[in-house]
Structure formats: C-alpha cells, structure tokens
N, C-alpha and C. Protein backbone atom coordinates (compact mmCIF):
# COMPACT_ATOMS: atom_id res chain seq x y z
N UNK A 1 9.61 25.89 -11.09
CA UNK A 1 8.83 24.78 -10.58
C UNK A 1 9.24 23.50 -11.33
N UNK A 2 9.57 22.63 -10.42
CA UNK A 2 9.77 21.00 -11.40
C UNK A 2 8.86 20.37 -11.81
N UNK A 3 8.91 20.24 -13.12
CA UNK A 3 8.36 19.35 -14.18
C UNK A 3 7.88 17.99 -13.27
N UNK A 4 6.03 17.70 -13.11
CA UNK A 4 5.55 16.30 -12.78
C UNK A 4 5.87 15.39 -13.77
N UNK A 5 6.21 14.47 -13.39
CA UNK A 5 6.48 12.73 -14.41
C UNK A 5 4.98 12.34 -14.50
N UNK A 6 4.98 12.30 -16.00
CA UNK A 6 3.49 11.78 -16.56
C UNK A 6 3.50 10.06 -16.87
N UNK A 7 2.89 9.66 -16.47
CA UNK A 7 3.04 7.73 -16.71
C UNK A 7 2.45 7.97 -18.52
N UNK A 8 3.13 6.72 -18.95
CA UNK A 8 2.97 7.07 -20.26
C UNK A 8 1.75 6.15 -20.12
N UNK A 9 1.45 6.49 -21.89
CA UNK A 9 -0.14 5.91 -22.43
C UNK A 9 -0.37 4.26 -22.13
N UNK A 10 1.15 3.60 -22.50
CA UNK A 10 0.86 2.07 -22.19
C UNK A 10 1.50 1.62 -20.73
N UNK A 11 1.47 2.55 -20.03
CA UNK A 11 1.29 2.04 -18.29
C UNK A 11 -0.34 2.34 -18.19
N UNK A 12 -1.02 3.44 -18.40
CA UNK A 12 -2.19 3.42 -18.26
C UNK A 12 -3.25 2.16 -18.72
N UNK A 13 -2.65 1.56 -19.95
CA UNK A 13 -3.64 0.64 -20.73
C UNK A 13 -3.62 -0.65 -20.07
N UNK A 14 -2.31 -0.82 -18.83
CA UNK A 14 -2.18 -1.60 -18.69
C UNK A 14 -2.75 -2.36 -16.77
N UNK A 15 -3.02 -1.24 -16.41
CA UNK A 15 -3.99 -0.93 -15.14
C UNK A 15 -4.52 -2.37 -14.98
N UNK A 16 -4.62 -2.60 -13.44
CA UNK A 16 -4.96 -3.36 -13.29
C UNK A 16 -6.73 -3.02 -12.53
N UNK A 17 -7.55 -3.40 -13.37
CA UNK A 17 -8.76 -2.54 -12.42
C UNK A 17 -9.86 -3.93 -12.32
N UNK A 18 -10.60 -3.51 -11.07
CA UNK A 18 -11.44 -4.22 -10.41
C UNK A 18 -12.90 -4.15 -10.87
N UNK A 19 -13.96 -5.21 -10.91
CA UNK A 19 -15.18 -5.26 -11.89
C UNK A 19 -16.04 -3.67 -12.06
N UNK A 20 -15.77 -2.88 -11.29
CA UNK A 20 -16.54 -1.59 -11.07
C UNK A 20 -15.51 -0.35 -12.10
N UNK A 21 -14.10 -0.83 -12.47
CA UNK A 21 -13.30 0.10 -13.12
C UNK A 21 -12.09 1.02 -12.26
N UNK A 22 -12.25 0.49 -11.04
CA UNK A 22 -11.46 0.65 -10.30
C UNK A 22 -9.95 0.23 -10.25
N UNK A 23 -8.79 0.94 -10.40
CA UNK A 23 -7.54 0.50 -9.78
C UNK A 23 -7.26 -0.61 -8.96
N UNK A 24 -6.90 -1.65 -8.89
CA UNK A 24 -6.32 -2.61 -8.29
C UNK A 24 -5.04 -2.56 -7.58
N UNK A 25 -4.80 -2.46 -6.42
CA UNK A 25 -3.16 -2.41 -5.70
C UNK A 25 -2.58 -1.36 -5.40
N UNK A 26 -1.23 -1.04 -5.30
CA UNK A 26 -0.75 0.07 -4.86
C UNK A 26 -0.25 0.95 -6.53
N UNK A 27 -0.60 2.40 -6.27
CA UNK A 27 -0.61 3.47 -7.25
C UNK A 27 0.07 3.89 -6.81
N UNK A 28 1.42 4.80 -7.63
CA UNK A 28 2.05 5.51 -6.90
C UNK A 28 1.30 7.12 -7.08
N UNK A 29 1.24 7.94 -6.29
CA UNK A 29 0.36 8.96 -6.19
C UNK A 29 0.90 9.81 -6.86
N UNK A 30 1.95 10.14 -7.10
CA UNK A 30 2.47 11.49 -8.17
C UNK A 30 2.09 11.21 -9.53
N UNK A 31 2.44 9.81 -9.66
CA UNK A 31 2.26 9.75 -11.12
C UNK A 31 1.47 8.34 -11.66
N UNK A 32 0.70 7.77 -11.32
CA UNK A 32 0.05 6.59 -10.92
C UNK A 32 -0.08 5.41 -11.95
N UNK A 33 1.61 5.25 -11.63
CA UNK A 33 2.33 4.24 -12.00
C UNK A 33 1.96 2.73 -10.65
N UNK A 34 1.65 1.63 -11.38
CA UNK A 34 1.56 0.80 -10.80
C UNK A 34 2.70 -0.05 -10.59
N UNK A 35 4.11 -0.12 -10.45
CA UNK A 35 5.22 -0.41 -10.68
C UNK A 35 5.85 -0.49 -9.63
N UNK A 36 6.54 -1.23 -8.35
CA UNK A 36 7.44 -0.78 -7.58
C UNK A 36 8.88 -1.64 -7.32
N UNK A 37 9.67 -1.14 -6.95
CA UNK A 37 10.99 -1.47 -6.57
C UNK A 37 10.31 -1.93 -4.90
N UNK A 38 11.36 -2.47 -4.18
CA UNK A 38 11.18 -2.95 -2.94
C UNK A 38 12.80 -2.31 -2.67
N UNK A 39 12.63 -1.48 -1.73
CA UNK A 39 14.30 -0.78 -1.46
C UNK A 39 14.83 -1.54 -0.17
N UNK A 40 14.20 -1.74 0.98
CA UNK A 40 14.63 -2.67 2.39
C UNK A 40 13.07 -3.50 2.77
N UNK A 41 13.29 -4.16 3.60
CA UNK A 41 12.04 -5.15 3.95
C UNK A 41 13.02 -5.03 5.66
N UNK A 42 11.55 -5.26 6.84
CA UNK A 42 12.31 -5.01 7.59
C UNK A 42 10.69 -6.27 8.88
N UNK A 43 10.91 -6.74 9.27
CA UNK A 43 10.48 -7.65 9.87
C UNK A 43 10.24 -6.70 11.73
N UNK A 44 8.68 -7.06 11.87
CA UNK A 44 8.32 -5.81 12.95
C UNK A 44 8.40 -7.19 14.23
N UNK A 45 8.31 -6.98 15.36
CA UNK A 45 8.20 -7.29 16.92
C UNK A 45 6.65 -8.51 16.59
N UNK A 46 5.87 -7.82 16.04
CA UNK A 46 4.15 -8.23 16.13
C UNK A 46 4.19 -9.28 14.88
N UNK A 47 4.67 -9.55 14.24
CA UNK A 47 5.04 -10.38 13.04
C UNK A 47 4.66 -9.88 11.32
N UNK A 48 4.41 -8.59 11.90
CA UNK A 48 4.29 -7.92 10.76
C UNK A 48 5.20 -7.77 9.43
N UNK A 49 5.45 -7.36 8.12
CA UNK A 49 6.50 -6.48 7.34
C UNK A 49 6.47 -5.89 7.00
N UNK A 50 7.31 -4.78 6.99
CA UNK A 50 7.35 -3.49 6.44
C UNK A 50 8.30 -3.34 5.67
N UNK A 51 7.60 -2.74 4.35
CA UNK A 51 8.39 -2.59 3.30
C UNK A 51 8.35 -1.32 2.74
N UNK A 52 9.82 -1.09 2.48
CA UNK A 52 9.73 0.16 2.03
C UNK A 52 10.03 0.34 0.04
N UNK A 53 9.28 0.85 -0.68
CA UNK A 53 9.16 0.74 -1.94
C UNK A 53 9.33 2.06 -2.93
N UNK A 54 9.77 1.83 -3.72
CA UNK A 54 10.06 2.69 -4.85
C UNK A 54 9.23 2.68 -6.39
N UNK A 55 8.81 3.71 -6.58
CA UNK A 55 8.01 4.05 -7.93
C UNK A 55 9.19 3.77 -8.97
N UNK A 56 8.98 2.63 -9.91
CA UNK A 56 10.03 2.28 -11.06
C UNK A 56 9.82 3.68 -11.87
N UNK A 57 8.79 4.46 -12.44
CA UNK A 57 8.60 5.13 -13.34
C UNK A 57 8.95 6.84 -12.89
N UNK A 58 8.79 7.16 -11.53
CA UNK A 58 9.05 8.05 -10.85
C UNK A 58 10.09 8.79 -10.14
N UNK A 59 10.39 7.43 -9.26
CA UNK A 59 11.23 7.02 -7.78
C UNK A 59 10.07 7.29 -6.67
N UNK A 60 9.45 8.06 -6.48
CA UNK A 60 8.66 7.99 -5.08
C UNK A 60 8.66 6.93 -4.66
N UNK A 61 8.95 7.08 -2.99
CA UNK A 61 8.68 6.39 -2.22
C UNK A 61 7.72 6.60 -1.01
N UNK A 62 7.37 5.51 -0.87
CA UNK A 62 6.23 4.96 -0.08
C UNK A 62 6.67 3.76 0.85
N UNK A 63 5.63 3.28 2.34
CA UNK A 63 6.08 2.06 3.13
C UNK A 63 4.92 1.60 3.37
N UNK A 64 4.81 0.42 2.84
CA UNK A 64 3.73 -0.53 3.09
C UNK A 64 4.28 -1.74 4.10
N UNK A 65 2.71 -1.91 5.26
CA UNK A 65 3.09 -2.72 6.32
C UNK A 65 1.73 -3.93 5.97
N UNK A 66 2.47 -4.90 5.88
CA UNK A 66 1.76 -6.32 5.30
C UNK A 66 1.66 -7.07 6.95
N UNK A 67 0.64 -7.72 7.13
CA UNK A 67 0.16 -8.51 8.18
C UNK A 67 -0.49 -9.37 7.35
N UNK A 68 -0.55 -10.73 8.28
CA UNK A 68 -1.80 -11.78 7.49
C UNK A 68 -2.81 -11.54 7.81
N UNK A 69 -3.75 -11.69 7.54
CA UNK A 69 -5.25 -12.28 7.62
C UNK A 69 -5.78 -12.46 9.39
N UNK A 70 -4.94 -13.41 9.75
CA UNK A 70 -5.20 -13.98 11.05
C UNK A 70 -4.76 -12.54 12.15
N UNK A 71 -3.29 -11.96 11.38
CA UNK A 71 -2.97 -10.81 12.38
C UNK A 71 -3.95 -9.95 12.91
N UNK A 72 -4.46 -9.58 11.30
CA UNK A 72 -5.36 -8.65 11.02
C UNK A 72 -6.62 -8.39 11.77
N UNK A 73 -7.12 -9.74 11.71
CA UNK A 73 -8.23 -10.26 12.44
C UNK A 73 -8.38 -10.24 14.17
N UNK A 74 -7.04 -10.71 14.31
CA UNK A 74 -6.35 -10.49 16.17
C UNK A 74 -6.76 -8.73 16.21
N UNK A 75 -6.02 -8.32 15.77
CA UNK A 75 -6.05 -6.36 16.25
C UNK A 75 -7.77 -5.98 15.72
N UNK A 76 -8.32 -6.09 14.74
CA UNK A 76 -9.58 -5.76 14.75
C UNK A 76 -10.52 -6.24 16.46
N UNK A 77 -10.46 -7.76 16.37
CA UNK A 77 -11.13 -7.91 17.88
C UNK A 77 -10.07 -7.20 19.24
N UNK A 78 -8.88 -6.82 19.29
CA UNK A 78 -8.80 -5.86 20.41
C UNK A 78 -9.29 -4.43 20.32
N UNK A 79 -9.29 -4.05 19.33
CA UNK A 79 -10.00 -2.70 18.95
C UNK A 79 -11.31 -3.28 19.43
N UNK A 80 -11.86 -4.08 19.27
CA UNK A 80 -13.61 -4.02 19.73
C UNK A 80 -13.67 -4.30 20.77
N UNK A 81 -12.69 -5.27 21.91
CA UNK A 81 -12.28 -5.36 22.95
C UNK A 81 -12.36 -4.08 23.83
N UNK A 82 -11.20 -3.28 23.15
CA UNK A 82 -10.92 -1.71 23.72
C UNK A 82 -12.20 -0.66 24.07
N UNK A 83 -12.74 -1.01 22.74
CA UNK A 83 -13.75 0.23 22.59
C UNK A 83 -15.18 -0.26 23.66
N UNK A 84 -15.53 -1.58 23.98
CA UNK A 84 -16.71 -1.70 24.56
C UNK A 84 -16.44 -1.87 26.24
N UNK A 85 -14.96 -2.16 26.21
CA UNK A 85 -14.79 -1.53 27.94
C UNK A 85 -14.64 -0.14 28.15
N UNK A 86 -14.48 0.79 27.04
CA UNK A 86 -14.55 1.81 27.48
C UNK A 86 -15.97 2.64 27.73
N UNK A 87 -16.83 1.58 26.90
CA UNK A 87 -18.66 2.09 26.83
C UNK A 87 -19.19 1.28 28.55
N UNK A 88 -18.27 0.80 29.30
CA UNK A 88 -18.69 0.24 30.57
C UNK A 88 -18.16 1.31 31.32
C-alpha cells in the first residue's frame, strides 16, 4: 500500500481559517495542503474559467470553475425560473 503525504506542522500553522476556525479556500483533500500550481486555464462558451490545478505539496489534482458574481447570479434566477414553471 502507498505511503499518504502528511502536510507538515508549518503548512498546518499556517491555515488560512475563517472567524468560526474554519479553513478558508481550496484544501487539497489527500493531504490538506492549501497550496496550488495552476497546470492549464481554459476559457468556457458561458464566460466562465476553468482551471485545472495541482497540490504543490502532493501533486493532486483538482478543476475549479470560476464565474463572477453577476454569472452566478444569472444561473441561480434560471434555476428558479426552471423550477416554478415546472410547479405550473
């Protein structure tokens, strides 16, 4: 069985956490390193980006899809759009 990668003591100390003690941002889940590489960036149809990222302390990878605010806000009201013509 392969050996898990342990984040060392001063990645932990160095956490970024929120008023409740919570983690702040993206963790990488094997080893929850807050650290990433950016490997391609790739620009979607809807004006979205998708990025695909790398754990500095690990390598895992992961793809995070970034929208603004305003995008965000557009697709929430068609979802409520969607859902109350379907209650007609």
């Amino acid at each position: 069985m392969k050996a898990r990668p342990t984040i060392s003591l001063a990645a932990l100390q160095h956490r970024r956490l929120d008023g409740q003690g919570r983690p702040v941002g993206l963790e990488c889940r094997k080893c929850g390193c807050q650290h990433f590489n950016v490997v391609w960036t790739r620009q979607k149809g809807d004006g979205s980006i998708r990025r695909r990222r790398a754990c500095r302390h690990c390598g895992h990878q992961i793809t995070t899809v970034e929208t603004t605010l305003a995008e965000a806000a557009r697709r929430e009201k068609e979802i409520e759009d969607d859902e109350q013509e379907d209650e007609e």
